[in-house]
C-alpha atoms as a PDB file:
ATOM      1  CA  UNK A   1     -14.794  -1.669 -18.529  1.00  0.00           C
ATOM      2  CA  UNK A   2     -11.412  -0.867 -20.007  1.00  0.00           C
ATOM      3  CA  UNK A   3      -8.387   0.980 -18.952  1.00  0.00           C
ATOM      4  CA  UNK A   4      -8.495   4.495 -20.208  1.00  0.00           C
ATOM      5  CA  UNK A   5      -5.396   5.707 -18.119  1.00  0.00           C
ATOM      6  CA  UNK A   6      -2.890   8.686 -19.908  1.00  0.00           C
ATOM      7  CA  UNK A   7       0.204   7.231 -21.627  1.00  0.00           C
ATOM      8  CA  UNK A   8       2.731   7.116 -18.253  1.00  0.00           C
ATOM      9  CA  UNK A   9       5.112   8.783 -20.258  1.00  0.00           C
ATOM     10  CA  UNK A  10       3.568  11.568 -22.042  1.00  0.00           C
ATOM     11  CA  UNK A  11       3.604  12.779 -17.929  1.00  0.00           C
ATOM     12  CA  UNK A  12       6.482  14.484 -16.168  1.00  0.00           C
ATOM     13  CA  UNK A  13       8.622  12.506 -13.584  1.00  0.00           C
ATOM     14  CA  UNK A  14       8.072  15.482 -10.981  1.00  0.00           C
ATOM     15  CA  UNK A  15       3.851  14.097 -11.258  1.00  0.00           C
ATOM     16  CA  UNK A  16       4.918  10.390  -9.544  1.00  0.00           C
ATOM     17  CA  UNK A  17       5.450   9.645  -6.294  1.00  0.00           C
ATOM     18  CA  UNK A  18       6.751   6.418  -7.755  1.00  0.00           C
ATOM     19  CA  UNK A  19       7.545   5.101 -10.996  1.00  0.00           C
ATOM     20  CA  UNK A  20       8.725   1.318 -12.298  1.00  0.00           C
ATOM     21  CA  UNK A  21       9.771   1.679 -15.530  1.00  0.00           C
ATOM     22  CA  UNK A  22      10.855  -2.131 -16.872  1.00  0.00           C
ATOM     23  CA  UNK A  23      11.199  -3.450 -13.645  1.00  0.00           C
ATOM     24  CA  UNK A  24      12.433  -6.885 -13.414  1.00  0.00           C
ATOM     25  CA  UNK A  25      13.328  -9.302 -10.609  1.00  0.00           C
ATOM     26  CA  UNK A  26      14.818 -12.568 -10.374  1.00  0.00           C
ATOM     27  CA  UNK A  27      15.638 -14.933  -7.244  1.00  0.00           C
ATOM     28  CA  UNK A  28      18.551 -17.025  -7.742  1.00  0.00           C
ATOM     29  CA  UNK A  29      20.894 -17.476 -10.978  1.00  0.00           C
ATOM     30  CA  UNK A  30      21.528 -20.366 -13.124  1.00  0.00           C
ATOM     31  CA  UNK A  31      18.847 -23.179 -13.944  1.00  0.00           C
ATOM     32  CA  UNK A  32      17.221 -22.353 -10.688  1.00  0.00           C
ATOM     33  CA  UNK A  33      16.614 -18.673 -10.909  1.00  0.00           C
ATOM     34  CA  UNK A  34      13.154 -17.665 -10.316  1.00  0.00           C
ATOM     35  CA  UNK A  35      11.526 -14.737 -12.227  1.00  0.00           C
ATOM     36  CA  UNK A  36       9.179 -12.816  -9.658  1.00  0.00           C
ATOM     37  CA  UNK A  37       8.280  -9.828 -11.795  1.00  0.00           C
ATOM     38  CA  UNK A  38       9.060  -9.401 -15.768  1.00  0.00           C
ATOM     39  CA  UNK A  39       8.812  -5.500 -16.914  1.00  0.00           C
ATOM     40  CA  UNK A  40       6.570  -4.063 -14.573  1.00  0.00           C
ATOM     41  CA  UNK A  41       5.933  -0.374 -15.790  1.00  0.00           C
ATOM     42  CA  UNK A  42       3.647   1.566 -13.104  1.00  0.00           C
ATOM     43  CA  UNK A  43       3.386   5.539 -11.258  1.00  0.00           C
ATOM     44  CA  UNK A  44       1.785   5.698  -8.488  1.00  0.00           C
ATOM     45  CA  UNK A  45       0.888  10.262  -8.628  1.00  0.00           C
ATOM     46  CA  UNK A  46       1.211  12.077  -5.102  1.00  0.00           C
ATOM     47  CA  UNK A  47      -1.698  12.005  -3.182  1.00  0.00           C
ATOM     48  CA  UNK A  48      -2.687   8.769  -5.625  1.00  0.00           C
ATOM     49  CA  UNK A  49      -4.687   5.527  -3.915  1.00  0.00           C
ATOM     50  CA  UNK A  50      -3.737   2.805  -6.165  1.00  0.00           C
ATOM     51  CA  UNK A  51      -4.607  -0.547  -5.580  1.00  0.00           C
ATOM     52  CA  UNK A  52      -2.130  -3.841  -6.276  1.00  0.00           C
ATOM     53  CA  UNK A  53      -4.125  -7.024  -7.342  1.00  0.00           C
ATOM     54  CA  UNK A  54      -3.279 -10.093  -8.393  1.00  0.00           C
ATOM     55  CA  UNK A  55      -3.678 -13.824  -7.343  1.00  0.00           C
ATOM     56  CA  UNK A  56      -1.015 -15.336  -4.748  1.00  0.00           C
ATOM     57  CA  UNK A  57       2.196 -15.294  -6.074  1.00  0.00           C
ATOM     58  CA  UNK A  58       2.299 -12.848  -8.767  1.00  0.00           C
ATOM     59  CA  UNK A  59       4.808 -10.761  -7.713  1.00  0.00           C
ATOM     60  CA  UNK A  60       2.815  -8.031  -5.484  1.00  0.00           C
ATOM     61  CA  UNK A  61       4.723  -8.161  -2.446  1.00  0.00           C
ATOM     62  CA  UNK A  62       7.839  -8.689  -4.185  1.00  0.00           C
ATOM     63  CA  UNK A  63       7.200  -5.179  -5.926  1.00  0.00           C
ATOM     64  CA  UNK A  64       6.188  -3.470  -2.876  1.00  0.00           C
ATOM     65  CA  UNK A  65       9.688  -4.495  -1.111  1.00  0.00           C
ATOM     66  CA  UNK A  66      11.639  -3.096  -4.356  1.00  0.00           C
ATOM     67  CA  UNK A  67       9.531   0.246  -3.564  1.00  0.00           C
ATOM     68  CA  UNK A  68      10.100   0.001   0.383  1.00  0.00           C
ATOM     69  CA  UNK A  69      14.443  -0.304  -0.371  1.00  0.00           C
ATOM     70  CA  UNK A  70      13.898  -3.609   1.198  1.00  0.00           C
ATOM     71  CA  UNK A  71      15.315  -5.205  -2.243  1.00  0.00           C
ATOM     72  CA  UNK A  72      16.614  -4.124  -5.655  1.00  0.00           C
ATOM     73  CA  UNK A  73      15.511  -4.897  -8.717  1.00  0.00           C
ATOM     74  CA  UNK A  74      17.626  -7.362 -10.713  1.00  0.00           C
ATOM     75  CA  UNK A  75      17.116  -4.931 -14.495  1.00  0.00           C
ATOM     76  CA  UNK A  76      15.057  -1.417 -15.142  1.00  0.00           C
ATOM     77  CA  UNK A  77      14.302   1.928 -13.515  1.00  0.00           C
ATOM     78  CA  UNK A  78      13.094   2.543 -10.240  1.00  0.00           C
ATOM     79  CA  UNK A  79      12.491   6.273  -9.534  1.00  0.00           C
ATOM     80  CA  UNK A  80      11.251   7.481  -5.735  1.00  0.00           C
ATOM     81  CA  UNK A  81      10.257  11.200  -5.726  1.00  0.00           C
ATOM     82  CA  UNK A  82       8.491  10.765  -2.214  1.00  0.00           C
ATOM     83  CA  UNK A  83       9.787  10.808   1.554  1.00  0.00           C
ATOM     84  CA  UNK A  84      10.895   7.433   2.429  1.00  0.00           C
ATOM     85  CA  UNK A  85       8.197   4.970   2.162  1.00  0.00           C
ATOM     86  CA  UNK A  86       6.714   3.831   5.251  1.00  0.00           C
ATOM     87  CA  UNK A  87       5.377   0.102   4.630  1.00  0.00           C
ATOM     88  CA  UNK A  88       2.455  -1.317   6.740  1.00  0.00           C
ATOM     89  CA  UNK A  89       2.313  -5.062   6.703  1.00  0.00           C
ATOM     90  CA  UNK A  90      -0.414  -7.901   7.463  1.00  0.00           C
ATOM     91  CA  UNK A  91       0.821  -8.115  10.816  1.00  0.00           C
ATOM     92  CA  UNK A  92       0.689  -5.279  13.037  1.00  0.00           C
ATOM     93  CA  UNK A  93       3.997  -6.114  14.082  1.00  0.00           C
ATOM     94  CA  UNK A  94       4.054  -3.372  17.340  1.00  0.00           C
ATOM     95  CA  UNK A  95       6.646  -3.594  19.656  1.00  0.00           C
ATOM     96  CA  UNK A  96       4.883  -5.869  22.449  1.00  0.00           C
ATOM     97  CA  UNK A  97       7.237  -3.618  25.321  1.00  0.00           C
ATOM     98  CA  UNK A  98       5.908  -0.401  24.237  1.00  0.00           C
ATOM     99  CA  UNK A  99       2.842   1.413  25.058  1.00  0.00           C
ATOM    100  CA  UNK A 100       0.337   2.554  21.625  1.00  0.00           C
ATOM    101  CA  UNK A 101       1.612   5.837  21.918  1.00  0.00           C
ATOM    102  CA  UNK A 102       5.076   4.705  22.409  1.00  0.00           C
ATOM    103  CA  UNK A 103       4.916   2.513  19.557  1.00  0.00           C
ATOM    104  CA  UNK A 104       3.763   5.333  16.780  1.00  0.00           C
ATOM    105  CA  UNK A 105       6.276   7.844  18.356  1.00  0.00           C
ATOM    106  CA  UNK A 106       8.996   5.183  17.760  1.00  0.00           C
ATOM    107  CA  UNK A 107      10.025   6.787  13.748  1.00  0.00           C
ATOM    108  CA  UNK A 108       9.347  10.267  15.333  1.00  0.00           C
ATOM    109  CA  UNK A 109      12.817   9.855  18.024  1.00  0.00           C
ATOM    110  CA  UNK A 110      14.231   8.019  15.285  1.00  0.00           C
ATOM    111  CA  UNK A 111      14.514  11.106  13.260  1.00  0.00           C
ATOM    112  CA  UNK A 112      15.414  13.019  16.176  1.00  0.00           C
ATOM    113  CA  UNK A 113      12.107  15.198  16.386  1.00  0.00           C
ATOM    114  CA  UNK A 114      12.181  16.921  19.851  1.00  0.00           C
ATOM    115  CA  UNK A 115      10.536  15.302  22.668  1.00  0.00           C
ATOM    116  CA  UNK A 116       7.363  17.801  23.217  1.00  0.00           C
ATOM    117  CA  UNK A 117       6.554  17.605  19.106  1.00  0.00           C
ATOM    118  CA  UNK A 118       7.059  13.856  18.800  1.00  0.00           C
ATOM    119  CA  UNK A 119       4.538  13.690  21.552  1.00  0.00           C
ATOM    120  CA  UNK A 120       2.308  16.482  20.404  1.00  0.00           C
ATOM    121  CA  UNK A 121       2.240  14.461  16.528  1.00  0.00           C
ATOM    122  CA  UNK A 122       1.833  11.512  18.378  1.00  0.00           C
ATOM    123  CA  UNK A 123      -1.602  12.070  19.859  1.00  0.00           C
ATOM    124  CA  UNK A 124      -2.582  13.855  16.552  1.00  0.00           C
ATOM    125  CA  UNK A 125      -1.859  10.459  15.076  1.00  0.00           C
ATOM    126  CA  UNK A 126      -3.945   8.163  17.701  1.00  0.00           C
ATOM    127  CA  UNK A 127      -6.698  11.052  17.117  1.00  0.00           C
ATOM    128  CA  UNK A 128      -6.490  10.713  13.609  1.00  0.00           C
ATOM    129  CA  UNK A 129      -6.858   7.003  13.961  1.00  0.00           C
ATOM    130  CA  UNK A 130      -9.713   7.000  16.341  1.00  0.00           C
ATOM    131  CA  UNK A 131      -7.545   5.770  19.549  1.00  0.00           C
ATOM    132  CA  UNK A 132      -7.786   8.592  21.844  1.00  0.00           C
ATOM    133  CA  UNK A 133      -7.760   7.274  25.518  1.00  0.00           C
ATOM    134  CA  UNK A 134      -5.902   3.918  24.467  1.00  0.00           C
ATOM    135  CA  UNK A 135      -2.609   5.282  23.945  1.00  0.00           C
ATOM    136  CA  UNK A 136      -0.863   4.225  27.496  1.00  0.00           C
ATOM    137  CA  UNK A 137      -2.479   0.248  26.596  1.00  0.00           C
ATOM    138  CA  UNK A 138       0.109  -2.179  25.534  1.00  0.00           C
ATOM    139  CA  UNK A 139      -0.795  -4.359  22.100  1.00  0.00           C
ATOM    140  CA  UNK A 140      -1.616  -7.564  24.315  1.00  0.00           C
ATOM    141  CA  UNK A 141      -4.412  -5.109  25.553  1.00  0.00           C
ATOM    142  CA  UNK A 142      -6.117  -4.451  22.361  1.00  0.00           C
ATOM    143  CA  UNK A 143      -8.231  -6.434  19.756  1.00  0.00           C
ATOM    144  CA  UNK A 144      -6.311  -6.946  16.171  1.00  0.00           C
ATOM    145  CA  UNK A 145      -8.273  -4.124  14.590  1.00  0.00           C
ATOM    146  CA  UNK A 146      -7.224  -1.396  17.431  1.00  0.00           C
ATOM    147  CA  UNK A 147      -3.801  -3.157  16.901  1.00  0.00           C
ATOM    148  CA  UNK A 148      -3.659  -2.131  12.931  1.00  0.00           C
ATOM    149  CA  UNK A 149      -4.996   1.392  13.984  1.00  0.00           C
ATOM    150  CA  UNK A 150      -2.057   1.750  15.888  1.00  0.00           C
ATOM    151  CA  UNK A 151      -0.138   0.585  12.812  1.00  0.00           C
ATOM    152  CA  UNK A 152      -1.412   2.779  10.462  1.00  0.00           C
ATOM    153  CA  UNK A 153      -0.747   5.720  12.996  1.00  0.00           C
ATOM    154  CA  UNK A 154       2.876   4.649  13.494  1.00  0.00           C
ATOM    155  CA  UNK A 155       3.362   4.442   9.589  1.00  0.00           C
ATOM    156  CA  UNK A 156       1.509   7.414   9.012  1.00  0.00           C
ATOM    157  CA  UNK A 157       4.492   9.139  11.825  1.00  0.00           C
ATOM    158  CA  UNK A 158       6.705   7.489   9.343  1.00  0.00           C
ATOM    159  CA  UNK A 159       5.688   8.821   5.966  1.00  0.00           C
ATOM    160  CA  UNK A 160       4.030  12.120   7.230  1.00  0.00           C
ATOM    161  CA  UNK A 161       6.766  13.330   9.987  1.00  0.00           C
ATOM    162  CA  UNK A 162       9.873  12.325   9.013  1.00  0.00           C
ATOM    163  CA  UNK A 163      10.307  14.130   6.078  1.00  0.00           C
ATOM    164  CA  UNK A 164      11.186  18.327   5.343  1.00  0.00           C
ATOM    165  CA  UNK A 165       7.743  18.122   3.559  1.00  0.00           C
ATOM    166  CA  UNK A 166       9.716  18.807   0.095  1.00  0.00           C
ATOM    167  CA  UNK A 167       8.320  15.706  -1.886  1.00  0.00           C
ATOM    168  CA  UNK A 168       5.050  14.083  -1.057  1.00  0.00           C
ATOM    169  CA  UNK A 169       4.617  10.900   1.347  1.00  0.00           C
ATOM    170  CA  UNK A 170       4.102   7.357  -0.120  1.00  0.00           C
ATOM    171  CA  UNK A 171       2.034   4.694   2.346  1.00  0.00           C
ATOM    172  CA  UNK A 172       3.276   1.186   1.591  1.00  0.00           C
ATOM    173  CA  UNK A 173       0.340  -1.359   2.313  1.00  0.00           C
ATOM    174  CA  UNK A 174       0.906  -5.155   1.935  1.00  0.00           C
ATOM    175  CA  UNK A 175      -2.541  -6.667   2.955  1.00  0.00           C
ATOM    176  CA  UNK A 176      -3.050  -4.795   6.069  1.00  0.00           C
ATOM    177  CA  UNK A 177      -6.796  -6.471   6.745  1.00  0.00           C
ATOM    178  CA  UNK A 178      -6.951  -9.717   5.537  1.00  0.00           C
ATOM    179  CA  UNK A 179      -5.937 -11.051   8.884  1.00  0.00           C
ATOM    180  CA  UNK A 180      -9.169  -9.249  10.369  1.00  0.00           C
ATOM    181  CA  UNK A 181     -12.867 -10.768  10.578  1.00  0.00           C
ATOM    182  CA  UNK A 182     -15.462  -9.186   7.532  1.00  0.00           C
ATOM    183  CA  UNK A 183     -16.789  -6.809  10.010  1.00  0.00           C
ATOM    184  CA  UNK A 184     -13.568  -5.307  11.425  1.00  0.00           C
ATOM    185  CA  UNK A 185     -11.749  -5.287   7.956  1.00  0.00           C
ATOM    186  CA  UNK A 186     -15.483  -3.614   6.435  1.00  0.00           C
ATOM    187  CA  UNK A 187     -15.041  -0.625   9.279  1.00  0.00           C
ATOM    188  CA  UNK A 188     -10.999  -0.222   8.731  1.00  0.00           C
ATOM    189  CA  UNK A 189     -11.643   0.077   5.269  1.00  0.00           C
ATOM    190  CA  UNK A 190     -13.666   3.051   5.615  1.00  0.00           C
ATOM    191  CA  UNK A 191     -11.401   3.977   8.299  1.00  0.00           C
ATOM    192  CA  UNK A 192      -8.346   4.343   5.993  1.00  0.00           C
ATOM    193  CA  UNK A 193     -10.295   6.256   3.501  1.00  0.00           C
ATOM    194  CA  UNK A 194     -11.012   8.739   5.496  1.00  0.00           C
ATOM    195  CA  UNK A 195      -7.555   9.026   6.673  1.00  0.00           C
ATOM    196  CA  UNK A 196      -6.412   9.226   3.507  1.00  0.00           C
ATOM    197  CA  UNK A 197      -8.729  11.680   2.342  1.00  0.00           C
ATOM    198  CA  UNK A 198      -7.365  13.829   5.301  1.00  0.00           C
ATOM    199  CA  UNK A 199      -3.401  13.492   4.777  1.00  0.00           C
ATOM    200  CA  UNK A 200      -3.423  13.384   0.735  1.00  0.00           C
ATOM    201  CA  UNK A 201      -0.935  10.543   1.348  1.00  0.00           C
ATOM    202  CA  UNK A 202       0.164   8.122  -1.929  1.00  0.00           C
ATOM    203  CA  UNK A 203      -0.979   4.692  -1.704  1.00  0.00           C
ATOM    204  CA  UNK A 204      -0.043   1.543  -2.582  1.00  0.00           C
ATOM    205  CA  UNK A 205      -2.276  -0.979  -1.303  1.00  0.00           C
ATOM    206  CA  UNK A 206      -1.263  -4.826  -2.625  1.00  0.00           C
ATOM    207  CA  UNK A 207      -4.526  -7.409  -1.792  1.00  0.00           C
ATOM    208  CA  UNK A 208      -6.101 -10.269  -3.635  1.00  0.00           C
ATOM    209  CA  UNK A 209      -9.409  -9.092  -3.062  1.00  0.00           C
ATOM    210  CA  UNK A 210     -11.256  -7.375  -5.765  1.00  0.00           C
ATOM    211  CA  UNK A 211     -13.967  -5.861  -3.821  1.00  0.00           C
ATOM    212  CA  UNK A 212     -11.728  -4.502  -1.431  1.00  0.00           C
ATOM    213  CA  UNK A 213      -9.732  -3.035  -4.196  1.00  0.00           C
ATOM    214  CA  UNK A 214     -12.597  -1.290  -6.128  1.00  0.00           C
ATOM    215  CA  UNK A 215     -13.564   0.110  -2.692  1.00  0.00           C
ATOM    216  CA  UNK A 216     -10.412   1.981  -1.312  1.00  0.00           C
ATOM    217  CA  UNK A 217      -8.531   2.797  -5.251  1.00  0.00           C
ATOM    218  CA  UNK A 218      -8.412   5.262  -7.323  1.00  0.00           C
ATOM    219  CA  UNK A 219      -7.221   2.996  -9.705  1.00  0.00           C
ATOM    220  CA  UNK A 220      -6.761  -1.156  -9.652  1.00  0.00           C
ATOM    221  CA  UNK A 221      -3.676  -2.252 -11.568  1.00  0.00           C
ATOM    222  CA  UNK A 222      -3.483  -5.917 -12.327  1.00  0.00           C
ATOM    223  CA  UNK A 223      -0.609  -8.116 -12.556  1.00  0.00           C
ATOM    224  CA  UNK A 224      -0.285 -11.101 -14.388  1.00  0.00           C
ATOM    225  CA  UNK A 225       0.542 -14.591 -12.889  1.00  0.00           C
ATOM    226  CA  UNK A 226       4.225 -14.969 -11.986  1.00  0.00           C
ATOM    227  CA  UNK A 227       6.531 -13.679 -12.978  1.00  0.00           C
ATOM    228  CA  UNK A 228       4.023 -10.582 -12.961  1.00  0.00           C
ATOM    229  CA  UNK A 229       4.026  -7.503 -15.053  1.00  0.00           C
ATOM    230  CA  UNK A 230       0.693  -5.531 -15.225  1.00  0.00           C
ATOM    231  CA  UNK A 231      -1.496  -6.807 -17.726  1.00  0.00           C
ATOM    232  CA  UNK A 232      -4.417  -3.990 -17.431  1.00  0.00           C
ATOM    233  CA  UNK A 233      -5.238  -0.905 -15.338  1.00  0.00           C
ATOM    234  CA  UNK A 234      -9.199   0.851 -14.296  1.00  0.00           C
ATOM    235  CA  UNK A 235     -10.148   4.023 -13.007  1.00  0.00           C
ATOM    236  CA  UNK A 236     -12.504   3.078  -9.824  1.00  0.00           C
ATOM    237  CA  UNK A 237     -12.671   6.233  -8.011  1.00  0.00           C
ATOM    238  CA  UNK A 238     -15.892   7.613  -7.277  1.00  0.00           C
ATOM    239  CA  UNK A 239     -18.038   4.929  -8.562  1.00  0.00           C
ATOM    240  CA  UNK A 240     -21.748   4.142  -7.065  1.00  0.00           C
ATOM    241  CA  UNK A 241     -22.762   1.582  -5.833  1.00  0.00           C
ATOM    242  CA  UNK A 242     -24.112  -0.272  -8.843  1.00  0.00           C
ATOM    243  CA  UNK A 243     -20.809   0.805 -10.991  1.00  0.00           C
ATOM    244  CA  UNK A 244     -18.798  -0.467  -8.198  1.00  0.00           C
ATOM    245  CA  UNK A 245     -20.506  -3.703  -8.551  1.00  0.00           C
ATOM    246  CA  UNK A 246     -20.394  -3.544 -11.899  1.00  0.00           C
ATOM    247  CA  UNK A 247     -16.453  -3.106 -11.532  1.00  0.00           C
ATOM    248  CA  UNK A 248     -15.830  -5.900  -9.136  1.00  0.00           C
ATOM    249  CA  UNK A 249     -18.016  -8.405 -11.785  1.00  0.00           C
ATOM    250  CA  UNK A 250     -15.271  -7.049 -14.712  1.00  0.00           C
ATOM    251  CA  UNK A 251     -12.290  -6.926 -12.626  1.00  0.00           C
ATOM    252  CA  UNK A 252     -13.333 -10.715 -10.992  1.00  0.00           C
ATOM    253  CA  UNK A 253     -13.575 -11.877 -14.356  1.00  0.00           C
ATOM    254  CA  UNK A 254     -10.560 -10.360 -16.118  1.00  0.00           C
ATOM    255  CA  UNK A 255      -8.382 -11.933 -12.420  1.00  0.00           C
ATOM    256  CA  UNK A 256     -10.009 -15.216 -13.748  1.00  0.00           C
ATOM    257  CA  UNK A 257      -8.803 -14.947 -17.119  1.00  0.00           C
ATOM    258  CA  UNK A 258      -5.325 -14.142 -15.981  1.00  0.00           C
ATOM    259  CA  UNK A 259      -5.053 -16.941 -13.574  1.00  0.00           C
ATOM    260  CA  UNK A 260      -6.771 -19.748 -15.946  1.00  0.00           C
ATOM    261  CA  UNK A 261      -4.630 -18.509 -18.927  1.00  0.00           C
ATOM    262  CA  UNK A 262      -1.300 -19.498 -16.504  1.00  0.00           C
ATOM    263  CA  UNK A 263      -2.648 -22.704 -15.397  1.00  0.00           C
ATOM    264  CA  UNK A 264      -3.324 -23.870 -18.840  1.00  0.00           C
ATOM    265  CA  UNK A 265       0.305 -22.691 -20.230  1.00  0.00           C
END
């Protein structure tokens, strides 16, 4: 399987939610500056599930922070034509004082929404997550998976709610389930596909795991071994099951490549 993607830029900036064009990033200066990511060119399209692989190191979370505004890039072109990204991380990280509900309405009275909508969105949310009835339970109260559902409904209020609904939302996803036992990270899976499905929501999902990627993407970009830059790029969506397995034995073995080639240099 090869990449057979259109030429990024034969395509109208208006078409990208995001787009890297060049992107660089180095830690430090001198002798002991550290190159994380070496001309990274990559558009994620509104409404787009891309998936981020790579092995440990590479550079995916360091991309996903210059996308969040968490960090800049140190040379090249960075172009947002989303809402402000809402970023969902490994860790649930909920605020252990506040209820569920209180917890996902948190970005809603931080953009001053009115009380009665921000609560009215809020139990949308939950619903939309499959959390009715738990909303008044505290984090210590629920299991890790029912802890990332209330997560992904708080960053959902984030990208969805926050914004005059002029450019499209962009859902910022740094290894969300790989904290989570097979089963529950197998169900959440499926349970963020389907919310995606429902909100058209941009994704960028970063994880080392193949099969997961060929699963939830549209589309599984590669990066190299650091400092990373994308070294090849498949269309996944839709696949059956035998051409998703088929994907995860090319994709497995290309990752393999890539990682032997930079332990050998």
């Amino acid at each position: 399987m090869t990449a057979t993607l259109e030429n990024a830029a034969t395509r109208p900036a208006t078409e990208y939610a995001v787009r890297l064009s060049g992107v660089h990033k180095t830690f430090g200066q001198g002798a002991g500056a550290v190159p994380a990511l070496a001309g990274v060119d990559l558009d994620v399209a509104p409404g787009e599930f891309v998936c981020l692989l790579g092995a440990s190191g590479c550079g995916k979370t360091t991309l996903l922070n210059l996308v969040a505004g968490l960090d800049r890039p140190s040379a090249g072109e960075l172009e947002l034509n989303s809402s402000r990204p809402a970023v969902m991380f490994q860790e649930a990280a909920l605020m252990p004082w506040l209820t569920a509900a209180a917890n996902v309405e948190l970005p809603l009275r931080l953009a001053g929404l009115p009380r009665g909508e921000r609560r009215n969105r809020t139990g949308e949310l939950l619903e939309l997550v499959r959390l009715n009835g738990v909303g008044g339970k505290r984090p210590h109260e629920l299991s890790g998976g029912m802890r990332q559902r209330v997560a992904l409904a708080r960053a959902l209020a984030s990208a969805l709610h926050t914004t005059d609904g002029s450019r499209p939302a962009l859902l910022l996803m740094d290894e969300p389930f790989s904290a989570l036992d097979a089963i529950t990270r197998d169900v959440l899976q499926g349970e963020l596909l389907r919310v995606w499905r429902s909100t058209g929501t941009a994704v960028l999902f970063v994880t080392h795991d193949v099969r997961e990627a060929v699963r939830l993407g549209q589309r599984v970009v590669l990066l190299s071994s650091r400092p990373g830059r994308v070294v090849q790029e498949w269309q996944v969506g839709d696949l059956s099951g035998v051409e998703e397995a088929e994907a995860t034995a090319v994709i497995n073995q290309r990752l393999r490549e890539v990682i032997s080639s930079h332990a050998t240099a």
